[in-house]
Each structure stands twice: as structure tokens, then as C-alpha cells.
Protein backbone atom coordinates (compact mmCIF):
# COMPACT_ATOMS: atom_id res chain seq x y z
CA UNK A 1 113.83 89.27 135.65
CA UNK A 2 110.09 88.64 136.37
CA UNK A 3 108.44 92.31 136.99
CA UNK A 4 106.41 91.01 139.81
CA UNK A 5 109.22 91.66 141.59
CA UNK A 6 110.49 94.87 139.88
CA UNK A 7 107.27 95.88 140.09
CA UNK A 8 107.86 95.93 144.33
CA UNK A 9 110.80 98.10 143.93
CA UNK A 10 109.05 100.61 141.95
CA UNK A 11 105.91 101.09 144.50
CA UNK A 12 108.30 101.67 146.98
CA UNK A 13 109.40 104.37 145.15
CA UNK A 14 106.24 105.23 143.85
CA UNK A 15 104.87 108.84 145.26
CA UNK A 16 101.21 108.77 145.92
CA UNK A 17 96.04 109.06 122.68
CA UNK A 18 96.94 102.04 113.81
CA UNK A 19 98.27 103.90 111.29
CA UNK A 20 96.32 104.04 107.85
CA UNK A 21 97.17 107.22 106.25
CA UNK A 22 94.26 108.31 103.37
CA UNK A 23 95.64 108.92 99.95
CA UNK A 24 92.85 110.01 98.75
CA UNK A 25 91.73 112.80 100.96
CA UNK A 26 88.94 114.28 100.47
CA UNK A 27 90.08 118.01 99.30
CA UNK A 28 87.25 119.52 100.85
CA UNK A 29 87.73 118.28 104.28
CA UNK A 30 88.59 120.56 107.07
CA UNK A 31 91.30 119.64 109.64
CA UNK A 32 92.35 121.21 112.51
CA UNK A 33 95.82 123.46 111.95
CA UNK A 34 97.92 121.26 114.18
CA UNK A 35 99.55 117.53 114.02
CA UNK A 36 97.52 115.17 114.87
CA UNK A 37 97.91 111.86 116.85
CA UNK A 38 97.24 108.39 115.63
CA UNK A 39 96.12 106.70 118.20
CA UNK A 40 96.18 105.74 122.17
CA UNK A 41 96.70 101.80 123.00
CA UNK A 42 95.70 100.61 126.30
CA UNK A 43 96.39 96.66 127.55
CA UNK A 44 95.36 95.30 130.94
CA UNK A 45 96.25 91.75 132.38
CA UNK A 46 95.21 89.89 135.62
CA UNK A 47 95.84 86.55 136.87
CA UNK A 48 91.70 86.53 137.87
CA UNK A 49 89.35 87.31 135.93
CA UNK A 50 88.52 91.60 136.52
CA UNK A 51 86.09 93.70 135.07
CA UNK A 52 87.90 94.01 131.97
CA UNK A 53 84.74 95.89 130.25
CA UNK A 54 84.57 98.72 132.73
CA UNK A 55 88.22 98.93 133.04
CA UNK A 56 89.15 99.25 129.36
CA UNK A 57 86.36 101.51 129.31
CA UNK A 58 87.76 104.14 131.50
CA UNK A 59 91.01 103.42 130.61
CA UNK A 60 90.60 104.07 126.55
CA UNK A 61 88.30 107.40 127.89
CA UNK A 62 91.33 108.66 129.70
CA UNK A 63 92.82 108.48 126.13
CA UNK A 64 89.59 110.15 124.05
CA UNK A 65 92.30 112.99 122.96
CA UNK A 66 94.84 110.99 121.17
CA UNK A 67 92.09 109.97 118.61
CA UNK A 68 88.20 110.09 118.32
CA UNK A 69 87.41 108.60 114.83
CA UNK A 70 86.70 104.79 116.26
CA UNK A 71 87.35 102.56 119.14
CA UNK A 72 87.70 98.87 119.74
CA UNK A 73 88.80 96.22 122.11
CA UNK A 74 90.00 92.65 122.11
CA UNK A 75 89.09 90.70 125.46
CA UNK A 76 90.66 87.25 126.78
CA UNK A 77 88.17 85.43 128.53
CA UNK A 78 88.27 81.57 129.57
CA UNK A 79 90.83 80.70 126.54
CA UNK A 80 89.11 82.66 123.45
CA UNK A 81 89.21 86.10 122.52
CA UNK A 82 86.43 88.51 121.69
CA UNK A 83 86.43 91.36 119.68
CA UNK A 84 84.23 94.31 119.18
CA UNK A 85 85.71 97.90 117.09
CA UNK A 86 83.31 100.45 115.65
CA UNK A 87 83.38 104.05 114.40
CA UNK A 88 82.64 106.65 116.92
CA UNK A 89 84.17 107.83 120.35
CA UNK A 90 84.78 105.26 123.43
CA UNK A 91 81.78 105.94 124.95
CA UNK A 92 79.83 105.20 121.87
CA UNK A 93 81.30 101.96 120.95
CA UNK A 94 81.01 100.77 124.62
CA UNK A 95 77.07 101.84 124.59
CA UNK A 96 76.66 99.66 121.30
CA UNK A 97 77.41 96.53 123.74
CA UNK A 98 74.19 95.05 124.58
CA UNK A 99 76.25 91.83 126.95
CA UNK A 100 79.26 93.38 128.90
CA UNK A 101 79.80 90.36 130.57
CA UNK A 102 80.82 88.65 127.25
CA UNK A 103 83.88 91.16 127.61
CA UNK A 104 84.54 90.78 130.84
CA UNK A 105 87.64 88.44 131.72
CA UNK A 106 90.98 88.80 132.86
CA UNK A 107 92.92 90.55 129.56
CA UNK A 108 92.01 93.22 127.84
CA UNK A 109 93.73 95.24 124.73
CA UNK A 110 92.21 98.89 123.78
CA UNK A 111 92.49 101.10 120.65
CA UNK A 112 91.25 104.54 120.31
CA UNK A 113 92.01 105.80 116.51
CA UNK A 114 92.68 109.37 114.82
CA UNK A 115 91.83 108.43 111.24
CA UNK A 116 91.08 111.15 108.20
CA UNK A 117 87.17 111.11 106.76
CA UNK A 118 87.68 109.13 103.84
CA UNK A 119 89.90 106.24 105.73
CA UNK A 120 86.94 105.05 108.03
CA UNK A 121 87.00 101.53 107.11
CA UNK A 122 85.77 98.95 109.58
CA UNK A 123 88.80 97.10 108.44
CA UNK A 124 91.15 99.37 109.03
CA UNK A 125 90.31 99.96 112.94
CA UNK A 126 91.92 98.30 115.75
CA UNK A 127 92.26 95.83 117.44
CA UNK A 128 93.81 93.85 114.60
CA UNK A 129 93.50 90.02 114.85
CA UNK A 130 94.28 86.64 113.25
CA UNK A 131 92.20 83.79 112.61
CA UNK A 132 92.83 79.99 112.84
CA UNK A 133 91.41 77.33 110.26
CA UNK A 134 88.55 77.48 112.71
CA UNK A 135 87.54 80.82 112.58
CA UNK A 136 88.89 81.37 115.78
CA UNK A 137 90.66 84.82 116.86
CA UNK A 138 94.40 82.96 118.22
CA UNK A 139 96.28 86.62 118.14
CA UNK A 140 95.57 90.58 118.56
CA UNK A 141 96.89 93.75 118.45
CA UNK A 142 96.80 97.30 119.36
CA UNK A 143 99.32 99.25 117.74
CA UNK A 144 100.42 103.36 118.11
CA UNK A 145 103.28 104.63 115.64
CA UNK A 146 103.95 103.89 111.69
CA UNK A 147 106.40 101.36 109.88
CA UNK A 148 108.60 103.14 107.76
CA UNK A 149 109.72 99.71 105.89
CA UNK A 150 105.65 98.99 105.69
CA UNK A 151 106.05 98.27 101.95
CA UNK A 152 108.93 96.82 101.53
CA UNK A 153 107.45 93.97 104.17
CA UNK A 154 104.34 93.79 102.67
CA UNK A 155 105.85 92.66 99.59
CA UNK A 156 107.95 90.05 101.27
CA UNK A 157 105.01 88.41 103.31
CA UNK A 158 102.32 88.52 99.95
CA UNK A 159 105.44 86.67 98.00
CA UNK A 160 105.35 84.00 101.05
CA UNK A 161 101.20 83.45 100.63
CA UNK A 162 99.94 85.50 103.66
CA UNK A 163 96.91 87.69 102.48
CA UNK A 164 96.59 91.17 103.96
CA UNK A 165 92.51 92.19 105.16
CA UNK A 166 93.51 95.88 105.53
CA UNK A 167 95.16 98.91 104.48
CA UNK A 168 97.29 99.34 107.37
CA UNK A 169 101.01 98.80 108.32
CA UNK A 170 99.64 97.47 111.96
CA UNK A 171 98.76 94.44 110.36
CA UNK A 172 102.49 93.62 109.43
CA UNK A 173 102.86 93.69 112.76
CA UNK A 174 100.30 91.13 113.19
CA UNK A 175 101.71 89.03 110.55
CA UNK A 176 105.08 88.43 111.33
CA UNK A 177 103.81 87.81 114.81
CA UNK A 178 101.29 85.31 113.57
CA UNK A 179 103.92 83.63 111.00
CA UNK A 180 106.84 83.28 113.79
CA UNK A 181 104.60 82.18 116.64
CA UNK A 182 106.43 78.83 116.73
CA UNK A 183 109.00 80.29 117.88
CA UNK A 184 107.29 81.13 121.20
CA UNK A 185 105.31 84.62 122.14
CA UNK A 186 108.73 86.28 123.20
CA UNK A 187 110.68 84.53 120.24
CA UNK A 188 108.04 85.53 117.67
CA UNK A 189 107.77 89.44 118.96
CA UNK A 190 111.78 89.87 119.38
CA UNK A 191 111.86 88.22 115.75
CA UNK A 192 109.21 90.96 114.24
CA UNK A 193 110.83 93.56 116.21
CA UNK A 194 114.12 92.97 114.39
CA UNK A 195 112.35 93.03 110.73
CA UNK A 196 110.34 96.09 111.73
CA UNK A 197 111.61 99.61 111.17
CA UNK A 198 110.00 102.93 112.13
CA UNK A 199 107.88 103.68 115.64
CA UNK A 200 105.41 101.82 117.66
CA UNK A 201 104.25 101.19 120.79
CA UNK A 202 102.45 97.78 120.87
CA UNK A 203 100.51 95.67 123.21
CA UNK A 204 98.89 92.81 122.43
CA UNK A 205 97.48 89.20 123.42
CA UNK A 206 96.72 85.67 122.55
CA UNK A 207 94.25 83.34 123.99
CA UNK A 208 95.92 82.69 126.70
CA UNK A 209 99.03 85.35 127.10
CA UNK A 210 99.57 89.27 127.38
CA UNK A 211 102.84 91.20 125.82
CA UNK A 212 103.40 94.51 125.26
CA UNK A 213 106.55 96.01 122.93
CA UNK A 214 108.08 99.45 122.24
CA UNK A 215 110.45 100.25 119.39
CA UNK A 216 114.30 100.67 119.94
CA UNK A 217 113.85 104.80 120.21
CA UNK A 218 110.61 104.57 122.28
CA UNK A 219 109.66 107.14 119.74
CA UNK A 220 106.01 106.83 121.17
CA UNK A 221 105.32 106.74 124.22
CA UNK A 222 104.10 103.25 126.99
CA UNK A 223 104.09 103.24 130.34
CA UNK A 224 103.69 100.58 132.40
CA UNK A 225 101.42 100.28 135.76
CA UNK A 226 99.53 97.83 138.46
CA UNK A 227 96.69 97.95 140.26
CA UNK A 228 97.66 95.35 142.28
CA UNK A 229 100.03 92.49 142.67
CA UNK A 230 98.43 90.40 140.22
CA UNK A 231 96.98 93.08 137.68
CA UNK A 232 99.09 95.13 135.20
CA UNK A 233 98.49 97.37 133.23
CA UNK A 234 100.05 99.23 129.72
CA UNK A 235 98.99 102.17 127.91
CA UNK A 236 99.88 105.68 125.98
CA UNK A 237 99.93 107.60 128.67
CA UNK A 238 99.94 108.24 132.81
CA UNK A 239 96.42 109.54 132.55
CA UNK A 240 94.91 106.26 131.96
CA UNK A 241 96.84 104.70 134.86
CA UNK A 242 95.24 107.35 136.64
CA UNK A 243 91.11 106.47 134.86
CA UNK A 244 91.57 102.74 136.42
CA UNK A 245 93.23 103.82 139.90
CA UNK A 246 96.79 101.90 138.68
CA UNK A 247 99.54 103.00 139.95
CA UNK A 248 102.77 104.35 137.97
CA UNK A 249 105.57 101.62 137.78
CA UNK A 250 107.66 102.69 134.90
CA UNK A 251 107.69 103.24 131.36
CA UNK A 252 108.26 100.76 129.33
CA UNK A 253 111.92 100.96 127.96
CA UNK A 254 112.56 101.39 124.34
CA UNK A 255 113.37 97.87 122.51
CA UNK A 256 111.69 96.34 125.65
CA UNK A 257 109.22 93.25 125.46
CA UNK A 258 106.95 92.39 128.75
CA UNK A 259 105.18 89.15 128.44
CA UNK A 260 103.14 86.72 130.45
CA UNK A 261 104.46 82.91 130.54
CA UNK A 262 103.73 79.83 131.51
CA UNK A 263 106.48 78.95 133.47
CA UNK A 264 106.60 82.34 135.66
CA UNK A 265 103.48 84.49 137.85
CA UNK A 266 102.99 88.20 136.77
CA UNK A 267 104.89 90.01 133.55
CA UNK A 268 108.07 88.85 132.55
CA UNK A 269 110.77 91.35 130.75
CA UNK A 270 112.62 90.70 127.67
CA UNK A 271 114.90 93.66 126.07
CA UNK A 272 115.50 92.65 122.68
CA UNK A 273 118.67 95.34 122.33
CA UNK A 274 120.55 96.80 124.89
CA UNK A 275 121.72 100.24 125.16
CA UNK A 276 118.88 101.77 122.88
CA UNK A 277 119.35 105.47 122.48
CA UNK A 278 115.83 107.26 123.41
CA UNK A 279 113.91 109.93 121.54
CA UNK A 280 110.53 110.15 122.41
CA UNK A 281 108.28 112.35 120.40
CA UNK A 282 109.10 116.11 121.61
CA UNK A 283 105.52 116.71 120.42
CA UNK A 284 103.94 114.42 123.10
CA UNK A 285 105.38 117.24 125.32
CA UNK A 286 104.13 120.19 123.22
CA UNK A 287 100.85 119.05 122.18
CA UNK A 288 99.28 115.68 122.32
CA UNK A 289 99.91 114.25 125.96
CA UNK A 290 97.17 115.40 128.48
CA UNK A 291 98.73 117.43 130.73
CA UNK A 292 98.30 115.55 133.64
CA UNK A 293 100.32 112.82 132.08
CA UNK A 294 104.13 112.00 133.07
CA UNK A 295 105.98 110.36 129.88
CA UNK A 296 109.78 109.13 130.78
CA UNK A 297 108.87 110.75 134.35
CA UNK A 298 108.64 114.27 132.59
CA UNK A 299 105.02 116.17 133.92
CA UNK A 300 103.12 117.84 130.90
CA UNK A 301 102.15 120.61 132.22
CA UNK A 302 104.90 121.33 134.07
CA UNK A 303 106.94 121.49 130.62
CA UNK A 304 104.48 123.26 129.03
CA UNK A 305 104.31 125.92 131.72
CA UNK A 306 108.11 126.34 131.66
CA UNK A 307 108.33 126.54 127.76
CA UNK A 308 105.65 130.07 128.53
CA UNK A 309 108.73 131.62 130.84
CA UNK A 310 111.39 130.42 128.01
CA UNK A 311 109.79 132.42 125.14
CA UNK A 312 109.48 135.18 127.58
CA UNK A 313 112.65 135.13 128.64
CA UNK A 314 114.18 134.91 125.17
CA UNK A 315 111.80 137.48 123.68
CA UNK A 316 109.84 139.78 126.29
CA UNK A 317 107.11 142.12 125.26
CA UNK A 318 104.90 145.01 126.62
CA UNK A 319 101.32 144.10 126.50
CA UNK A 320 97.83 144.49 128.82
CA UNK A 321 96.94 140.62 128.86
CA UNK A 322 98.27 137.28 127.84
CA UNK A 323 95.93 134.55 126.38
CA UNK A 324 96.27 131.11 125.44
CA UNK A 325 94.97 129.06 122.98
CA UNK A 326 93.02 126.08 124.38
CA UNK A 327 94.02 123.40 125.13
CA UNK A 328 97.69 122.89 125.08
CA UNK A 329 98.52 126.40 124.73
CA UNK A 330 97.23 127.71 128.52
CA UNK A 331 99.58 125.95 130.68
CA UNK A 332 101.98 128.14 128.34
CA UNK A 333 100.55 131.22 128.85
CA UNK A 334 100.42 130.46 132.49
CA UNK A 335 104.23 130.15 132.56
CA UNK A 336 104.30 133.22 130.19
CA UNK A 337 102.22 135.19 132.98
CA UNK A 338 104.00 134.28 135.81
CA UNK A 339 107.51 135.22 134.30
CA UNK A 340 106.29 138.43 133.07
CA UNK A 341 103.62 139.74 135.36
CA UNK A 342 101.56 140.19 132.19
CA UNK A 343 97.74 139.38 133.63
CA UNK A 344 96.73 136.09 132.02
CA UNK A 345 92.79 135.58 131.22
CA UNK A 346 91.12 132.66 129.63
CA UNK A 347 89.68 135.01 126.90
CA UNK A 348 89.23 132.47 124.12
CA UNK A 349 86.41 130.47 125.04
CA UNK A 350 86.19 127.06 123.32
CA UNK A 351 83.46 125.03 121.97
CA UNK A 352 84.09 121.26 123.23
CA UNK A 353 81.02 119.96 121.15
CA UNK A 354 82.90 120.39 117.79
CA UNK A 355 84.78 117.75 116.37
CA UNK A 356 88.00 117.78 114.80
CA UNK A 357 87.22 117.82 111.26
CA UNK A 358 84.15 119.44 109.04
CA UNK A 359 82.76 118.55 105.11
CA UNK A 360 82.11 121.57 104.11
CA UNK A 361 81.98 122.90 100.56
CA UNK A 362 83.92 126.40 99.95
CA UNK A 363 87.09 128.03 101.11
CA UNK A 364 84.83 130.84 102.82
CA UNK A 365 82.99 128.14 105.28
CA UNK A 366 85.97 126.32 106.21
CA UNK A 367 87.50 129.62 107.56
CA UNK A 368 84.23 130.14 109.45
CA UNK A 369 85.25 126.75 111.37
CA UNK A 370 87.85 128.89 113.44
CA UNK A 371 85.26 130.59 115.04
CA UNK A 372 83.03 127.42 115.76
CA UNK A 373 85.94 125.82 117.57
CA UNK A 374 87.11 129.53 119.26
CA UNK A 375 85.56 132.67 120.09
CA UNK A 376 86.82 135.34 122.25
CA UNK A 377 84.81 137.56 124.77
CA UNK A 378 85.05 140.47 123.53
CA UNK A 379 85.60 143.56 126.10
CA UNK A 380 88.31 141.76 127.75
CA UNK A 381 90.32 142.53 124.32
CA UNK A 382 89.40 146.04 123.17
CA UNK A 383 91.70 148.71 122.94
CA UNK A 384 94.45 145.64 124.64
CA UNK A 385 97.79 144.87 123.59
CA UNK A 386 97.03 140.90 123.61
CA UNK A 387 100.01 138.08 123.39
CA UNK A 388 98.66 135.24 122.21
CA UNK A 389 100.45 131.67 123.27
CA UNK A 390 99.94 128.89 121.27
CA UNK A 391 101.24 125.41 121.18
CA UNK A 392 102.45 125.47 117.33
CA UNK A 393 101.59 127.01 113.78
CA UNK A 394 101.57 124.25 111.30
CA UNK A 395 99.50 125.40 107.97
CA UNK A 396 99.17 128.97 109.28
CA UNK A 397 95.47 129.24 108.15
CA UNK A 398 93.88 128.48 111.72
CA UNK A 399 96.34 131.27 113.32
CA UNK A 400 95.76 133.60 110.49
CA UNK A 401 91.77 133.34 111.04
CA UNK A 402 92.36 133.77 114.73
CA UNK A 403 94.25 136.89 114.62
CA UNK A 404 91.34 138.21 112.40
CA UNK A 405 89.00 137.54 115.38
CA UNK A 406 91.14 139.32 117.77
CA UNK A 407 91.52 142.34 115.69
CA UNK A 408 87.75 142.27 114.72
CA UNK A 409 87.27 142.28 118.38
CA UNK A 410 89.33 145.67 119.17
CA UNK A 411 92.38 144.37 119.75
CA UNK A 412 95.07 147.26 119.67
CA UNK A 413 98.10 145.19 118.98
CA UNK A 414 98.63 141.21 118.46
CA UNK A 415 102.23 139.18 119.63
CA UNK A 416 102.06 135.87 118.57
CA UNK A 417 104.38 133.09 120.50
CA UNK A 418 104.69 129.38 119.45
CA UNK A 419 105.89 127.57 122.11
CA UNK A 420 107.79 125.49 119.32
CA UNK A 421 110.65 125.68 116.95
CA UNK A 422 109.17 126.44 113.61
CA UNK A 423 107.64 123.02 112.13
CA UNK A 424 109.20 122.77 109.24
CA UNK A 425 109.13 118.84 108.19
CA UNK A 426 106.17 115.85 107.99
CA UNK A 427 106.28 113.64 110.51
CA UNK A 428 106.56 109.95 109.13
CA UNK A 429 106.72 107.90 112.75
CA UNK A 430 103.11 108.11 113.43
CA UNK A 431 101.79 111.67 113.37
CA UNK A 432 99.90 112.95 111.11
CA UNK A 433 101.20 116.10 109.70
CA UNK A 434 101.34 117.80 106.07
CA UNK A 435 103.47 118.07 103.67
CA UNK A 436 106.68 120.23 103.36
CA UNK A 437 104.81 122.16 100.96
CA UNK A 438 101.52 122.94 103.42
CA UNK A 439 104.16 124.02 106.29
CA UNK A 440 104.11 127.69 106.57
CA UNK A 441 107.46 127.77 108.74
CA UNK A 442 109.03 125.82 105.76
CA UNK A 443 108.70 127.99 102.96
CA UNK A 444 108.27 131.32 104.66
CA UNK A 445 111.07 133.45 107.03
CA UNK A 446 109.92 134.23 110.18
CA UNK A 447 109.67 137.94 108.66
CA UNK A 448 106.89 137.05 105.88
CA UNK A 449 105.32 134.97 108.60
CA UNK A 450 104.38 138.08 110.60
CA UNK A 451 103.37 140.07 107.65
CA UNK A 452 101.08 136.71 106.49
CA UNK A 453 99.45 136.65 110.32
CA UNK A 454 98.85 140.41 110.79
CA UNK A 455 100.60 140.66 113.70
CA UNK A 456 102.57 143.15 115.22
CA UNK A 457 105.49 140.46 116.34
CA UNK A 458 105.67 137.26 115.97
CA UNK A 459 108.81 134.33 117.90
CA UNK A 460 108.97 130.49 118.21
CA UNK A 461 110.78 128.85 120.97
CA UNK A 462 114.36 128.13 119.93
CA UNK A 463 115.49 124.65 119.63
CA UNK A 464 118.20 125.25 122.47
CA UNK A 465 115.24 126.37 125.25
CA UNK A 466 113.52 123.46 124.22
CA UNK A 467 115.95 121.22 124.80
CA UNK A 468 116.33 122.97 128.37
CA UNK A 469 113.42 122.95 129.27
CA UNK A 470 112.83 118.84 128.17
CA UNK A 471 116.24 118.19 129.90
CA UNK A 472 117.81 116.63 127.25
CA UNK A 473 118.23 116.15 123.56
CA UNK A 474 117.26 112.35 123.68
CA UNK A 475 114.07 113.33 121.66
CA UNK A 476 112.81 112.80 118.94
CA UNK A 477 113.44 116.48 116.98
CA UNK A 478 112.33 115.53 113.48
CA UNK A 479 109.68 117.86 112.71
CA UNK A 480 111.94 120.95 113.52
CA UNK A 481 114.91 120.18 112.20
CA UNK A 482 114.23 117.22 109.51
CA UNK A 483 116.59 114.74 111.01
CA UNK A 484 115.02 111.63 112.10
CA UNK A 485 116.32 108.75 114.38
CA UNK A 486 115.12 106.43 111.91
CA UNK A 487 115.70 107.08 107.83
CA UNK A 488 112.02 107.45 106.12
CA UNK A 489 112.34 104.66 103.59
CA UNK A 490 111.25 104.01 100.44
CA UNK A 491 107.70 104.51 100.93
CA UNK A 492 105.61 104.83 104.46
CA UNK A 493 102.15 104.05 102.87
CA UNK A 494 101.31 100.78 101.91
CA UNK A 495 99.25 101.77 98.48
């Protein structure tokens, strides 16, 4: 059914962040105590040519949070594609373009990439694209999630003669694209979509056509938007919808193609298996959506609001104030607040200038980080009982440090509430998280926990008051309870 005219029915209802993992990490890198994102994907298509520089520009800013390693965008413009992708945050890769009308046409495809220090390789960032025998880009891709049959595919497409420019599973995706294109845009995406395993959220182009694909779980998360009749729009989230003044149609549904053709006006939709079961990331939810974002027509902030009257509710406490740690953990201690009449102040005052990760050369330093990236004012503490909220503990270390700051700032007694289930698995769909052995939750009781943070009490959000609070179990739950909606595989990493 063409979505031009889905896309009517929608209005009417309508109510007005590639995966490369590093091996070889450098050990004396500093990382934030919390998953982190891959990447946000943004894709924008008009039947005129549009301000494609500007609008990718805003829209891949709206989506700075989901990574802030490198940036890059593919552009169609009068049957060719250009390509520009360079290390640094959106605004800086956009500054380093000295024509903006080169990428200004009428398609546009948008990466914004979480990578680790030692995996910033030009080659590795996104868009991908393919080459003809005249050195002329025919295909590209954006591409948010991880292959968990990566390997295993590699193999098979090396054994058929097709060479491999990077270290990244995106470029399967590419490939199988590339090799089944005779088959016709939809015919060659449905065909990778049923040798692909794993989660991803793609969008994409060729010279002359515009497709975006999500995997049969809709493990991460697309929406789908216009601006007008004739412009659409895909990306990661609501919020860049929101940067380009698109409205909200839908999100795009798991095992779902949408496609520009030849034969029809506006996006065309394809679903390549009926009936798919969804589990979208529970962590988009709890930490990595902005909170202004709606994913599967669920508000952020709402949920994150609600899960701070949950973990009251399930385990109250007498205190003086209630603080939360910024970002994702304030809406939280709003909710907490409200549903305890517990003042909340914004206490911890954040530094927004620091980055997410630090080189530094002893164990001593990279505790200092904490209080870099956090520091608390200090007479709103003293002599308080203080309940701090926070989205998650992960490694422990960055919670550990903070609860030294607190105390070393008078406070009389710490409560420390994760708005989570305790994370007690890696994530192998397309977040970066550690392994079993770095997760504090997963070889410590909740009891040993406490005694480890210094505080005085210390409760996670149950799995059954998350699942309230989300509305349903069709989520992905992995990290909290190590069962997956897709098996791992023999191997996620390609080397």
C-alpha cells in the first residue's frame, strides 16, 4: 500500500542516537559507567530537490546523544551520490564543508557514531557505500544495531570474491545489498534481511531511490515522519522529527521495508514477515532515548518519571532531599518526589563540556573523572539524608566515586535507587556494554553491593514494575535477565 496515502490517515490522527566493536581497547581508557549507544541513523527523501544539507544537519544534531565519536552523510543529488564522514561531533563535520550546495538535493542518509578510542578509523564510519567499475558511489548505508551472524557471513561473501574495506558488520549489510541488487531495491533488501540475523535499524539509498528497513524484533528503534506530502523522513528517534519540523507518522514496524519506486509517488511499504513479535530495547526507555522522544508511541520522560514513583512505591524511605543523577536519572527523581513528597533539588551539577571518555594514565586520575563530569553543591547536602536516583549501575566504579562525593560533602545518610533491574548480562544487539565479568550486579548480591557503595540502602526496580510501567513485556529484556530474542551466535565481532 503506497504510504502517501497511509501517511494521510496518520496526520489525521496526528496530535499537534555502525557497529565496530574495538578488540583491542586501550586498557587505560576511561568510559563512562553506563551502556552506551552505537549510533543514531537519520534518512530524508523528497520528490524536489530540499535543503538536504541544513536538514540532515539538524536532524543528525537532534541525535548528538546516541553517539559523538564521528559523523557523516551520503546525499542524492541529480543521479549521483556524495559522501562526506569525519571524526568529530555533527556540528564539526558539517563546519569542515567548505560547498553546502554540493550536498544539497533531494535525499539524504545521516550517521552519528559511538565508537571506543582505539576504533576511530575513517573506514569504519558511516555512511557505508559501494563503488561501480567507475568509481562511482551506486549504493549507501546508514546502519544502527549489530549482526550477530556477522562472521559467519563474512566468510560466505570473501569465499564468493567480494572484498570487505572495513572492520564492521554494517558493511555486510551493504554487501548483500550490493550483490542482490538485480533482484530489484525491495527484492535485494527483503533477500539480505532474510540472511541477516541480530538488530538493526537501516536506511539507506541509491542514486536514484530511498529505503529504509528494521529487523523482525524492531530491537532498535525507527520512526517514520513527513514534512509534507512529498517529503519523508526516517530516523532513531521522535526528537529529530521534531529538529526538521516533521511531523510523527508512525514507527516503522519491525521486519518492515519502505522504499521509493519507479512505478509509484511517495514511499512504498513492503513487510518482509508478518506477525513479527516486538521487543524494542527496554534501555532506549531507561537511558539512551532523549526524553522528549516517543518510541512505539511510548513518551520518555513520561516512563522515566513513572519508574521514580515505582521504586518508591516498592521500597519507600525517610530522607530530607531526593537528587538525580543527570541526565536520565532526573525525570526519575521527579517521579520519586512527587510520590513521596521528598523535596527534589538538582544538587549534582554537571559539566556538559566533558566528553565521554578520557586517556589518562593511573587508576587514581580516572576516579578523579567522576568529579569532572559531576559535582554537587555542597550545603544543600550537609547533615541531609540524600536518595540518590540513577538510571542504572553497570561497573559500579562511577556510583562508588559518587557516593564518596556525597559523603565528603556532609551527607548524613546515602539511599541509592536504580531505576533498573540489576544489569547483569552484555548486550550483543548493538549496545555497548561489558562483560559478565565487569558487571557488578552479576557477580555481587544486592547485599555486598551496598556494603561495596557505602551506602546506607541500596534497591533496583524489579523486573515486574518495569514491565508495568513500559506496558508490556514485548521488550527486549536481555541485559536483565540474559535471555535474548535472538541467540548470540558464534561470534558477534568480525576479527
Amino acid at each position: 500500500m503506497p504510504i502517501n496515502r497511509q501517511k494521510q490517515n496518520y496526520l489525521k490522527q496526528f496530535k499537534s542516537r555502525t557497529y565496530g566493536r574495538n578488540l583491542f581497547r586501550d586498557k587505560n581508557e576511561e568510559r563512562l559507567d553506563a551502556p552506551q549507544e552505537e549510533c543514531g541513523i537519520f534518512g530524508l527523501y523528497s520528490e524536489s530537490d530540499i535543503d538536504t544539507f541544513s536538514l540532515s544537519q539538524f536532524g543528525l544534531f537532534a541525535l548528538q546523544h546516541r553517539g559523538q565519536e564521528a559523523c557523516g552523510i551520503s546525499v542524492m543529488k541529480e543521479g549521483k551520490i556524495y559522501n562526506i564522514k569525519d571524526e568529530g561531533l555533527v556540528l564539526d563535520v558539517y563546519k569542515s564543508i567548505r560547498e553546502p550546495e554540493t550536498f544539497m538535493g533531494n535525499g539524504v542518509i545521516g550517521h552519528t557514531r559511538y565508537t571506543t578510542a582505539g576504533d576511530k578509523k575513517k573506514y569504519n564510519f558511516q555512511p557505508f557505500f559501494a563503488k561501480n567499475e567507475w568509481d562511482q558511489i551506486i549504493l549507501s548505508i546508514a546502519h544502527n544495531g549489530n549482526l550477530t551472524n556477522a562472521k559467519l557471513l563474512k566468510k560466505e561473501l570473501e569465499a564468493e570474491g567480494i572484498t570487505f574495506k572495513a572492520t564492521s558488520d554494517s558493511e555486510i549489510i551493504l554487501r548483500l545489498i550490493q550483490k542482490n541488487i538485480d533482484l530489484g531495491l525491495r527484492g535485494a533488501i527483503k533477500a539480505t534481511m532474510e540472511k541477516i540475523e541480530g538488530a538493526y535499524s537501516v536506511v539507506g539509498m541509491t542514486r536514484n531511490k530511498f529505503f529504509a528497513f528494521r529487523d523482525f524484533h524492531g530491537i532498535r528503534p525507527l520512526v517514520l515522519g513527513a514534512i509534507d506530502e512529498k517529503t519523508f523522513v526516517a530516523a532513531s528517534e521522535t526528537a529529530a522529527l521534531d529538529g526538521i519540523g516533521a511531523q510523527y507518522i508512525r514507527d516503522i514496524l519491525p521486519g518492515e521495508i519502505v522504499f521509493t519506486s519507479d512505478n509509484e509517488k511517495g514511499l512504498q511499504s513492503f513487510v518482509v514477515k508478518e506477525n513479527c513479535e516486538k521487543r524494542i530495547c527496554a534501555f532506549e526507555y531507561i537511558y539512551f532515548a532523549r526524553p522528549d522522544s516517543n518510541l512505539e508511541g511510548i513518551n520518555v520522560h513520561e516512563i522515566r518519571e513513572k519508574s521514580g514513583e515505582k521504586i518508591w512505591e516498592q521500597s519507600p524511605v525517610e530522607a530530607d532531599v531526593v537528587i538525580g543523577v543527570p541526565d536520565s536519572g532526573v525525570p526519575a527523581a521527579i517521579g520519586f518526589s512527587k510520590a513521596s513528597g521528598i523535596p527534589f533539588r538538582a544538587i549534582l551539577i554537571k559539566n556538559r563540556y566533558v566528553g565521554r571518555s578520557f586517556i589518562v594514565p593511573t587508576q587514581e586520575m580516572r576516579e578523579r573523572i567522576v568529579n569532572l563530569k559531576l559535582n554537587p553543591i555542597i550545603s544543600e547536602i550537609k547533615g541531609k539524608r540524600v536518595v540518590i536516583i540513577d538510571d542504572s549501575i553497570v561497573r559500579g566504579t562511577t556510583a562508588k566515586r559518587l557516593v564518596k562525593i556525597l559523603k565528603d560533602a556532609g551527607a548524613k545518610e546515602i539511599h541509592f535507587r536504580s531505576v533498573s533491574p540489576p544489569i547483569i548480562a552484555p548486550c550483543f544487539l548493538g549496545i555497548d556494554t561489558p562483560s559478565k565479568d565487569d558487571l557488578v550486579s552479576a557477580n555481587m548480591s544486592k547485599e555486598k553491593l551496598c556494603k561495596y557503595l557505602g551506602v546506607n540502602t541500596l534497591e533496583f526496580l524489579s523486573m515486574e514494575n518495569l514491565i508495568k510501567i513500559l506496558g508490556s513485556s514485548n521488550h527486549c529484556f536481555g541485559c536483565f535477565t540474559e535471555k535474548y530474542p535472538v541467540e548470540k551466535g558464534e561470534e558477534t565481532e568480525l576479527f
